[in-house]
Protein backbone atom coordinates (compact mmCIF):
# COMPACT_ATOMS: atom_id res chain seq x y z
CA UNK A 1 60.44 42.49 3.17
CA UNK A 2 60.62 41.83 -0.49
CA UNK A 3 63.34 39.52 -1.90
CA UNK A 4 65.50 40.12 -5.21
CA UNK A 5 65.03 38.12 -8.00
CA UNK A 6 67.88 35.70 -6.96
CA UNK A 7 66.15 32.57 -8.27
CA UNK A 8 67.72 30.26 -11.10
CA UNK A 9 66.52 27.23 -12.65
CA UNK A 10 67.64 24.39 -11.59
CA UNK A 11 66.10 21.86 -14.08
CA UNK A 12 64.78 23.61 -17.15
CA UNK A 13 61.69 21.51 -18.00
CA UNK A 14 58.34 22.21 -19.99
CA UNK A 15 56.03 20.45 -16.93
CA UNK A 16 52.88 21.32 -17.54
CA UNK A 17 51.80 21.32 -13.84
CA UNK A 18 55.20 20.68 -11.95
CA UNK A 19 54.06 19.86 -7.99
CA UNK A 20 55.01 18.26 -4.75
CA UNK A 21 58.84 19.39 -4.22
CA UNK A 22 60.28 17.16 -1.46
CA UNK A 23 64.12 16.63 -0.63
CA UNK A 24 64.90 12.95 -0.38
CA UNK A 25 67.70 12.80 2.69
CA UNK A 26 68.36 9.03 1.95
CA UNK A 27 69.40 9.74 -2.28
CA UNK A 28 70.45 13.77 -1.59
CA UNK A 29 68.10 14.38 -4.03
CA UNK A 30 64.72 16.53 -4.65
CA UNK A 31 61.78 14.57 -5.94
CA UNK A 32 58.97 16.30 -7.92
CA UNK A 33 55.93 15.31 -10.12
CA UNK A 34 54.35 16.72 -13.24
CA UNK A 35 50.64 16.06 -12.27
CA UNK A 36 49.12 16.42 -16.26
CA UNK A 37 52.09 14.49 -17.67
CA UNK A 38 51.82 11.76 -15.32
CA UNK A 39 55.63 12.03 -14.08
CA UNK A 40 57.77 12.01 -11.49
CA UNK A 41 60.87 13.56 -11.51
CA UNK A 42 64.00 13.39 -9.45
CA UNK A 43 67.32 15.70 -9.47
CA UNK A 44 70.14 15.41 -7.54
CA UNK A 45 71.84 18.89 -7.12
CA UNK A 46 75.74 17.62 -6.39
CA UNK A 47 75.74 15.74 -9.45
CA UNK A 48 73.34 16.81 -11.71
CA UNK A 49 71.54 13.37 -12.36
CA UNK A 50 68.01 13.43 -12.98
CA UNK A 51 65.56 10.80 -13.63
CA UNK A 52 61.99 10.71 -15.00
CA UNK A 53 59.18 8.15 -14.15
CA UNK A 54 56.35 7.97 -15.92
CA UNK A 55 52.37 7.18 -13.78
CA UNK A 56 49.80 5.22 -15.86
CA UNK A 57 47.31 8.13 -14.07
CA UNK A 58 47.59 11.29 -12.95
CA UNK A 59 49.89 11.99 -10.41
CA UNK A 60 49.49 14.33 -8.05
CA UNK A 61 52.41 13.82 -5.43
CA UNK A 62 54.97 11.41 -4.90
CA UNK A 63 57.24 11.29 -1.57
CA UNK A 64 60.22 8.79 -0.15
CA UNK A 65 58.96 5.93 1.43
CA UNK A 66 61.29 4.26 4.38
CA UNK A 67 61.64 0.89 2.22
CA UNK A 68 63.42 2.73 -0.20
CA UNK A 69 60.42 3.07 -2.79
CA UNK A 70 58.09 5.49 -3.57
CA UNK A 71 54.36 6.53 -2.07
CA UNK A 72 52.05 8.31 -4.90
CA UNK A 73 48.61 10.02 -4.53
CA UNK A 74 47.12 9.04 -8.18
CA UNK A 75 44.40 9.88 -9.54
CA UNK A 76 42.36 6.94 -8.21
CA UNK A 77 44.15 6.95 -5.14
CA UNK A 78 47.14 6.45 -3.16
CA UNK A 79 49.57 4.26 -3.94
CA UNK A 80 53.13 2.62 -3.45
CA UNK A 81 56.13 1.71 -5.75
CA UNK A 82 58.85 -0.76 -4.23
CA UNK A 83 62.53 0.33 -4.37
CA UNK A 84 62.55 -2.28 -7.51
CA UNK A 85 59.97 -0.76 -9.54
CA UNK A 86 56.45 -3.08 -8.25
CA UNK A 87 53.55 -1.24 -7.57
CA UNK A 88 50.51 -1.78 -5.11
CA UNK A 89 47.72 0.31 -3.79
CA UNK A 90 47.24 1.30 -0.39
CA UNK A 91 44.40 2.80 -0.84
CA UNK A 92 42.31 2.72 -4.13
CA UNK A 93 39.46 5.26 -3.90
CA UNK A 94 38.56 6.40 -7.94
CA UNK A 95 35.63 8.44 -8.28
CA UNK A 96 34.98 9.83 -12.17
CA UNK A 97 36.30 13.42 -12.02
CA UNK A 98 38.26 13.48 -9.24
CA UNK A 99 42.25 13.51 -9.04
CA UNK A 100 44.76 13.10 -6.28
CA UNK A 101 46.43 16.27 -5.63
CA UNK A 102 49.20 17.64 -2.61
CA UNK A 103 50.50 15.38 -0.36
CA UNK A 104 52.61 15.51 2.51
CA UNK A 105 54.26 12.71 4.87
CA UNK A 106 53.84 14.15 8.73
CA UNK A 107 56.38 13.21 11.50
CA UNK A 108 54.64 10.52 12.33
CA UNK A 109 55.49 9.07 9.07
CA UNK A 110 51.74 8.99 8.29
CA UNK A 111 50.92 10.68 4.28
CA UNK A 112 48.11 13.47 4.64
CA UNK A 113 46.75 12.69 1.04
CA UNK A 114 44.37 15.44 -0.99
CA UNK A 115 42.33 15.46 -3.52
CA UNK A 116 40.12 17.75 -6.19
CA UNK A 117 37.27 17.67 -9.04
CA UNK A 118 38.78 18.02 -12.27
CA UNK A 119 36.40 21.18 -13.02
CA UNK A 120 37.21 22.42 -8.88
CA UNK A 121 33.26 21.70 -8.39
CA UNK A 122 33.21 23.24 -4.75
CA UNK A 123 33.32 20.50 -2.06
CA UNK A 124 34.64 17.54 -4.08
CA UNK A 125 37.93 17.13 -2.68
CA UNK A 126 38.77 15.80 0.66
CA UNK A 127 41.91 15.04 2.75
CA UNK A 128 42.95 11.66 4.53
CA UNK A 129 45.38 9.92 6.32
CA UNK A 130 46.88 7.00 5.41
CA UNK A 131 48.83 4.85 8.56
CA UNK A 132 51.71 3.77 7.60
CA UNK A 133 51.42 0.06 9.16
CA UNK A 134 47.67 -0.79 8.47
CA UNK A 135 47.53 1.71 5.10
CA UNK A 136 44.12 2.62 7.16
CA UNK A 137 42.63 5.86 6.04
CA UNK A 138 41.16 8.13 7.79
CA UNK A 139 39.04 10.95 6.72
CA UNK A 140 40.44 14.36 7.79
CA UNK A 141 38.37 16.85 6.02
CA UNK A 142 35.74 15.19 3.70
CA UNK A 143 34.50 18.52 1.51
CA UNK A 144 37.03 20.55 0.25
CA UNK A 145 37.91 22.62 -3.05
CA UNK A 146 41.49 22.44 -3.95
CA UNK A 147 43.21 20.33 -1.63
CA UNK A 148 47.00 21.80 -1.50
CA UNK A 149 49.55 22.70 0.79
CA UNK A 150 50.17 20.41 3.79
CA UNK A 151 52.77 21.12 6.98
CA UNK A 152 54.04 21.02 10.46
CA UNK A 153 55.51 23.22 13.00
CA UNK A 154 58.61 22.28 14.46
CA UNK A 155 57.68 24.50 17.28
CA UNK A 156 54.04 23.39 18.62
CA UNK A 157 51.86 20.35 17.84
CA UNK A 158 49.73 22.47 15.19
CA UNK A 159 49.84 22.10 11.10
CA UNK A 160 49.15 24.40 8.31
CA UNK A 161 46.48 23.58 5.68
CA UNK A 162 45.47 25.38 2.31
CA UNK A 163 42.25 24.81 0.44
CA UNK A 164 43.31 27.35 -2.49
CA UNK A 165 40.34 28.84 -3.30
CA UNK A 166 39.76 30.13 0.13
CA UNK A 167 42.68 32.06 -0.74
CA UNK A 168 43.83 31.57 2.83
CA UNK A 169 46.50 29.48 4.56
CA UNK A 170 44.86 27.65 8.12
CA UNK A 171 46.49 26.36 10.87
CA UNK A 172 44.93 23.57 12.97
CA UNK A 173 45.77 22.36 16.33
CA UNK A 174 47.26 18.61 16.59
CA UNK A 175 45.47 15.96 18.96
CA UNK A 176 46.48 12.20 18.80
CA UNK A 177 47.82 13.17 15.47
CA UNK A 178 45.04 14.36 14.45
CA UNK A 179 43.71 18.03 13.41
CA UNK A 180 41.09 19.81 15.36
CA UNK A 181 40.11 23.72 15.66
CA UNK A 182 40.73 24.60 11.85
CA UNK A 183 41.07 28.53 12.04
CA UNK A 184 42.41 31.29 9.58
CA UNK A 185 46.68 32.04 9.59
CA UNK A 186 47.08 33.93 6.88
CA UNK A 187 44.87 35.44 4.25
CA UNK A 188 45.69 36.25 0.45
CA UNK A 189 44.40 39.10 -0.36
CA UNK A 190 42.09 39.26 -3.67
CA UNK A 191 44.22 40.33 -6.86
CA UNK A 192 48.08 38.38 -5.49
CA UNK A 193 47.09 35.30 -6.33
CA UNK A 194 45.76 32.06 -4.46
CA UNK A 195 47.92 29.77 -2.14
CA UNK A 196 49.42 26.64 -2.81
CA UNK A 197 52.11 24.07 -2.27
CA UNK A 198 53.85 25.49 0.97
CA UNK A 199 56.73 24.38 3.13
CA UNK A 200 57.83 25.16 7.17
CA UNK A 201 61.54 26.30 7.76
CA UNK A 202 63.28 25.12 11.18
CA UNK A 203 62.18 28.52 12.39
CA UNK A 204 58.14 27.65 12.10
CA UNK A 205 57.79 30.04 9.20
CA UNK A 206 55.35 29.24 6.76
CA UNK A 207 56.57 29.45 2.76
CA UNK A 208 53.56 29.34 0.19
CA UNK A 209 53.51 29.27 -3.45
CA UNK A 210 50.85 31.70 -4.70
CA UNK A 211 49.70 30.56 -8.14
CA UNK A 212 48.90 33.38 -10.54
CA UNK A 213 50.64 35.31 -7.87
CA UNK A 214 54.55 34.93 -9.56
CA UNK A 215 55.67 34.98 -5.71
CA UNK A 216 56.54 33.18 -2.72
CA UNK A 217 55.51 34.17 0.85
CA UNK A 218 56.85 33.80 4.24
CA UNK A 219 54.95 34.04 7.15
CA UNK A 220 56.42 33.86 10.75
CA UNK A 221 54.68 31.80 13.48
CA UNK A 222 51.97 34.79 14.29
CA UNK A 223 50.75 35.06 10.59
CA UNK A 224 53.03 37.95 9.71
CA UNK A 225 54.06 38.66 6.12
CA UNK A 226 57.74 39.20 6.72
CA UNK A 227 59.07 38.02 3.44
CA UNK A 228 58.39 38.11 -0.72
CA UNK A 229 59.85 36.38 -2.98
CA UNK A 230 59.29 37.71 -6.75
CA UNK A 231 59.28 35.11 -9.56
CA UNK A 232 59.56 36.08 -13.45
CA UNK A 233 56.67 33.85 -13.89
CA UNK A 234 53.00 33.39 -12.88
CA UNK A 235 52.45 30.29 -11.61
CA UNK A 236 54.48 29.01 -8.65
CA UNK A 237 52.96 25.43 -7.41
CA UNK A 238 54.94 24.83 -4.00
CA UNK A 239 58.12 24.78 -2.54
CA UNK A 240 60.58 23.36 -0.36
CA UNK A 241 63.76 23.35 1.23
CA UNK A 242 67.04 21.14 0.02
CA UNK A 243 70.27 20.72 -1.15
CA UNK A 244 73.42 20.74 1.46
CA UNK A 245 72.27 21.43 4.69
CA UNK A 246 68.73 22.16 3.78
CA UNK A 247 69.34 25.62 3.07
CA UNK A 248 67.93 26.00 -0.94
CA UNK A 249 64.70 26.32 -1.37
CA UNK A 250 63.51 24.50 -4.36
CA UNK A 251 60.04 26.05 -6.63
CA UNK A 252 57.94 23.86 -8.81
CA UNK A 253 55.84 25.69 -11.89
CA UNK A 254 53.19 25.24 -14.07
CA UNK A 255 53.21 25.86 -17.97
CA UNK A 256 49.43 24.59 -18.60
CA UNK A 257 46.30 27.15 -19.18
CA UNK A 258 49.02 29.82 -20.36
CA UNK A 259 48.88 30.73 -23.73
CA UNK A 260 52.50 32.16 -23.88
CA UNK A 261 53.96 30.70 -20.90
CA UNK A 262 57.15 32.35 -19.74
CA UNK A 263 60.20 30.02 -21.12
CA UNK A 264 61.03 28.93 -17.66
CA UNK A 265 57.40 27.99 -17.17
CA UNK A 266 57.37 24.17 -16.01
CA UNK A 267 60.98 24.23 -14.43
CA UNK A 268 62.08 23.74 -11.56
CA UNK A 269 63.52 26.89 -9.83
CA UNK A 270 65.63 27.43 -6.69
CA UNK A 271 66.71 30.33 -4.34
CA UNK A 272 70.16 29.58 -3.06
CA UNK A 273 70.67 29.80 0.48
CA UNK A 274 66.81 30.89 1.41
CA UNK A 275 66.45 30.08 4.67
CA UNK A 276 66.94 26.76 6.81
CA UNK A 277 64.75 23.88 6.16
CA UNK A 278 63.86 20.95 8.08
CA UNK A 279 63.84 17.12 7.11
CA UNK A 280 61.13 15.13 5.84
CA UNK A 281 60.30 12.20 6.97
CA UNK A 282 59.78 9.29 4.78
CA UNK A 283 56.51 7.40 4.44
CA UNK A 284 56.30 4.49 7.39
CA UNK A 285 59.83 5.81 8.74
């Protein structure tokens, strides 16, 4: 089923690589990072306030953390700000070339952190976990491309796993937390653009951002396509669900390598009353 153009910006911003959507529960309010302008951005829909942070690197994601702070995959690694501004790495892991990218907290209250080359050299990304009492990481994949979208089902202990330039979205099964049996979900096909940022709904439906693409997809539990959403512009990063009872669904963008970028390029976008989202747990929660 394809979906009318019913989206609206929410934020109008020039981001050059606007990332990592995530609804904050504890603030009612969506959190988001430009990763090139080394930002991170807040908005709170019932009021309208919005706030901008600025990284010293990079900054690929940036979720809640349960003391009220902040927990941000840099460019040298992963790291934490306190609810009064100090920072402190949990884990500081630079390697010349190499950037953190998508990020996700699990239900555990564990972050899945990724990363990628700054030229996508095949291989020179990974994905860890960080624990969110000992900051211990642990490597989940070591050799990836594009390390990206990141979530769980609410339905079976599985998660969902993009490496974009597979142009495919996998599922793995969960033991002790952990992912085993990485297999195909769903495959873009060549021409529609590659996968991203993506987000689960409360009915284990997987949403995905496909970059170059100007759409988002839903998949149902099985891997079917059931769902497009149409964008005016190219380059959708990720998405996710917020806003009163979880039932928005909020789009990050990209304005960078575009050499006239749509005028909503960078923004952040949202499709009222999508679907039904789910919460998302906070870092060490």
């Amino acid at each position: 089923m394809t979906s009318g153009t019913r989206v609206e910006a929410a934020v109008r911003e020039g981001a050059a690589l606007g990332e990592g959507p995530t609804w904050d529960p504890a603030a009612d309010r969506l959190i988001w990072v430009d990763v090139l302008g080394s930002r991170v951005h807040t908005y709170a829909p019932a009021t309208g306030r919005r706030t901008v942070m600025a990284t010293e690197q990079h900054v690929g994601a940036a979720k809640p953390a349960a003391d009220g702070g902040l927990v941000v995959n840099l460019r040298d690694g992963v790291g934490s700000y306190a609810a009064e501004g100090t920072f402190r790495w949990l884990l500081h892991d630079p390697v010349p070339g190499r950037r953190g990218n998508d990020a996700a907290v699990a239900p555990d209250g564990s972050l899945w952190a990724g990363t990628m080359r700054y030229d996508e050299a095949p291989g020179g990304g990974h994905l860890v976990r960080i624990d969110p009492a000992t900051t211990e990481a642990t490597a989940l994949f070591p050799a990836v491309t594009v390390s990206n979208g990141i979530g769980w089902c609410p339905l079976s202990p599985r998660v969902y796993y993009v490496d974009s330039p597979t142009r495919r979205v996998d599922v793995c099964d969960l033991v002790d937390q952990l992912p085993v049996n990485r297999r195909p979900f769903a495959e873009v096909e060549p021409g529609a653009g590659f996968p991203d940022g993506l987000t689960v709904d409360a009915e284990g439906c997987v949403w995905v951002a496909l970059w170059d693409g100007g759409q988002i997809r839903r998949y149902t539990p099985d891997g079917r396509l059931d769902r497009t959403v149409r964008l005016p512009l190219p380059r959708p990063t990720a998405c996710a669900f917020g806003g009163p009872g979880l039932r928005d669904l909020y789009i990050t963008t990209a304005r960078a390598g575009q050499p006239r970028p749509h005028p909503l390029a960078g923004s952040l976008l949202v499709l009222p009353d999508a679907g039904q989202g789910l919460p998302s747990p906070a870092f060490g929660a």
